[in-house]
C-alpha atoms as a PDB file:
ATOM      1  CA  UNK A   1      30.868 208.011 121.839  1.00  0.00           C
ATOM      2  CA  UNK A   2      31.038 206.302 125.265  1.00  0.00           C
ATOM      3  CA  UNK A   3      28.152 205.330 127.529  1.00  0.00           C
ATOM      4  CA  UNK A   4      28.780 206.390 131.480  1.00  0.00           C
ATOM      5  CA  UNK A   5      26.797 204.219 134.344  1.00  0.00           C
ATOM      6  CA  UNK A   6      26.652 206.801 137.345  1.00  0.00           C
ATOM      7  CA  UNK A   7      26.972 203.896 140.257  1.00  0.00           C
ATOM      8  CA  UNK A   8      26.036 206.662 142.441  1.00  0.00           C
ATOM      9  CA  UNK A   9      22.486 206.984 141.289  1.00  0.00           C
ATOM     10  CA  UNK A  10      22.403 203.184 139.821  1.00  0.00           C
ATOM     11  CA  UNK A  11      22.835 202.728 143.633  1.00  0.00           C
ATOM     12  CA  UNK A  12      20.516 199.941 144.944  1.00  0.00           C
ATOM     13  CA  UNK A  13      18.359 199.487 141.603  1.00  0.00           C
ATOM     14  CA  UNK A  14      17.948 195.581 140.997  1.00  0.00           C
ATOM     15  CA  UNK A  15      15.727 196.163 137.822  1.00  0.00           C
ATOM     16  CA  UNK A  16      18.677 195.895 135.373  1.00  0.00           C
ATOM     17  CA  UNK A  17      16.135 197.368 133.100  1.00  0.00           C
ATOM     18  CA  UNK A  18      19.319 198.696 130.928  1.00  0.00           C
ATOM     19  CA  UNK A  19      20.381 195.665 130.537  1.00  0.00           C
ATOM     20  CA  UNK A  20      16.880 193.744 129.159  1.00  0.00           C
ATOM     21  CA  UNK A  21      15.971 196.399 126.814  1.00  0.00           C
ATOM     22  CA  UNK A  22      19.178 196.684 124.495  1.00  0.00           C
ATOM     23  CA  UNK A  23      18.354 194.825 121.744  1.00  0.00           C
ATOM     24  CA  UNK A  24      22.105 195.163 120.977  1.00  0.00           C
ATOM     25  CA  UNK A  25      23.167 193.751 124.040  1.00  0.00           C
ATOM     26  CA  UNK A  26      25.882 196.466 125.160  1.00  0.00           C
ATOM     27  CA  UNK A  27      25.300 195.807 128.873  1.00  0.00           C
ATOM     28  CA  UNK A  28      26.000 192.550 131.160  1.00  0.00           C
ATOM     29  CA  UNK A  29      26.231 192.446 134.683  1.00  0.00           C
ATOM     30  CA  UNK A  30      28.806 191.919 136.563  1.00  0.00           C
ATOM     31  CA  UNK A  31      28.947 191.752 140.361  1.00  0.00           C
ATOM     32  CA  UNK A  32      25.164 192.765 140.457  1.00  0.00           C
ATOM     33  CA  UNK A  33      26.106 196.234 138.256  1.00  0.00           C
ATOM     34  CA  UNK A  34      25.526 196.975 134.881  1.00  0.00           C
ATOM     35  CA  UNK A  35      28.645 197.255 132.429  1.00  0.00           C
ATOM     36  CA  UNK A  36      28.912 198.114 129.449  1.00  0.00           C
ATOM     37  CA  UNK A  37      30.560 195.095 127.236  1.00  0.00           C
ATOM     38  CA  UNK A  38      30.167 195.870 123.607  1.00  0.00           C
ATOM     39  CA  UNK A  39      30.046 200.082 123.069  1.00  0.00           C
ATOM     40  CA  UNK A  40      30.644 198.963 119.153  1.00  0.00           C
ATOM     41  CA  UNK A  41      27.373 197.473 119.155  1.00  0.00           C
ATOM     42  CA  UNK A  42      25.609 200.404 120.884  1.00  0.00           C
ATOM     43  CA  UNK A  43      23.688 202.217 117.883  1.00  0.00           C
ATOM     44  CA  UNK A  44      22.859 205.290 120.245  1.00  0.00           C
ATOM     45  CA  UNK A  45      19.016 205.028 120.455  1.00  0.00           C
ATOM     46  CA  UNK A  46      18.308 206.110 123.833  1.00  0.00           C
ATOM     47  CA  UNK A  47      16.471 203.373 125.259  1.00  0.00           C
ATOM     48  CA  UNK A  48      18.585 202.535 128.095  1.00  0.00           C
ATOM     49  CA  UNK A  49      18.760 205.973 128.700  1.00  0.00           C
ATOM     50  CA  UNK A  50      14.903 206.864 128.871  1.00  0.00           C
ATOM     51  CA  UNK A  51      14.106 203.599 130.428  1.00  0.00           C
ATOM     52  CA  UNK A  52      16.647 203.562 133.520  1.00  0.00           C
ATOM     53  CA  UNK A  53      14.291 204.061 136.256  1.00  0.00           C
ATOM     54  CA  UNK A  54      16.850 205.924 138.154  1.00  0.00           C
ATOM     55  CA  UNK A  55      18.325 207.899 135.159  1.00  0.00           C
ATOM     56  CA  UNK A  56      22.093 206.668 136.125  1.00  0.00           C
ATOM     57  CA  UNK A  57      23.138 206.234 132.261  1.00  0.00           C
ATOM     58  CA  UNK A  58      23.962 209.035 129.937  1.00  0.00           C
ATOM     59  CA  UNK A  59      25.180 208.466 126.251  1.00  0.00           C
ATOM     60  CA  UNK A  60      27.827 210.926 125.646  1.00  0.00           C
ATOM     61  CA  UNK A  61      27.494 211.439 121.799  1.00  0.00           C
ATOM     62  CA  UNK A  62      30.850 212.345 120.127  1.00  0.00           C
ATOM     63  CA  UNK A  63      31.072 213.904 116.201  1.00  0.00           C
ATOM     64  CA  UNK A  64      34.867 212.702 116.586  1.00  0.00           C
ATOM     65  CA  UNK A  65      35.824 209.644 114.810  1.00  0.00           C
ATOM     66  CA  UNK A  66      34.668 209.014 111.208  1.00  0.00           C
ATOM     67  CA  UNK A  67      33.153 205.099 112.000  1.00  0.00           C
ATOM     68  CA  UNK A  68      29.577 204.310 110.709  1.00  0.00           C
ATOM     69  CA  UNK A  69      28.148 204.737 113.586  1.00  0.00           C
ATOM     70  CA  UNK A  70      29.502 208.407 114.334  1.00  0.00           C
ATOM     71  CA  UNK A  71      28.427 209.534 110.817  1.00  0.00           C
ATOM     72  CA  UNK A  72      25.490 208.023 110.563  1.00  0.00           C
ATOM     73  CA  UNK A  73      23.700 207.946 113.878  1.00  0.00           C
ATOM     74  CA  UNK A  74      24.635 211.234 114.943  1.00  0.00           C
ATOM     75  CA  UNK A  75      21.843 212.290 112.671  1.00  0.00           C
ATOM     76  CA  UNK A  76      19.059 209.898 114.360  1.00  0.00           C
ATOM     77  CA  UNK A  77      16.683 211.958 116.725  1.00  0.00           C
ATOM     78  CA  UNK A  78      16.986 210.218 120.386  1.00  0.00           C
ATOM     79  CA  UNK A  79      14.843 207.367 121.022  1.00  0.00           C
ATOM     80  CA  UNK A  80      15.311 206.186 117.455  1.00  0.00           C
ATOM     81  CA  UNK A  81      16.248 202.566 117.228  1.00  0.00           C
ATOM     82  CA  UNK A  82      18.001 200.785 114.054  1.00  0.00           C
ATOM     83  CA  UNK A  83      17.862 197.868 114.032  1.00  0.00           C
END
């Protein structure tokens, strides 16, 4: 699983939206961009994804691994939040 911030598209945006609405708090800024400083935490819901106004982040679900989170979640339709 990995979470991937295209800067390109991210460009100017000052909303940080992805960054207010993870309950989970994966992302911080740094140097006025997003980053992504906890992916362990990140329990693939889709918010930040539906939310970013200029659709710059993309979760990049992975069956490899065999963590909680890659067994379990894999099975959660997008959008779904557990928290």
């Amino acid at each position: 699983m990995n979470i991937r911030i295209d800067y390109v598209k991210c460009g100017d945006c000052r909303t940080y939206t992805c960054v207010d609405c993870c309950a989970m708090a994966v992302f911080s800024l740094k140097d006025n961009k997003p980053v992504v400083v906890d992916l362990d935490s990140c329990t693939l819901c889709g918010i930040c994804e539906d939310l970013c106004p200029k659709k710059a982040i993309t979760l990049e679900r992975s069956l490899q691994g065999s963590g909680f989170q890659n067994s379990f979640f894999m099975n959660a339709k997008k959008g779904e939040c557990f928290l």
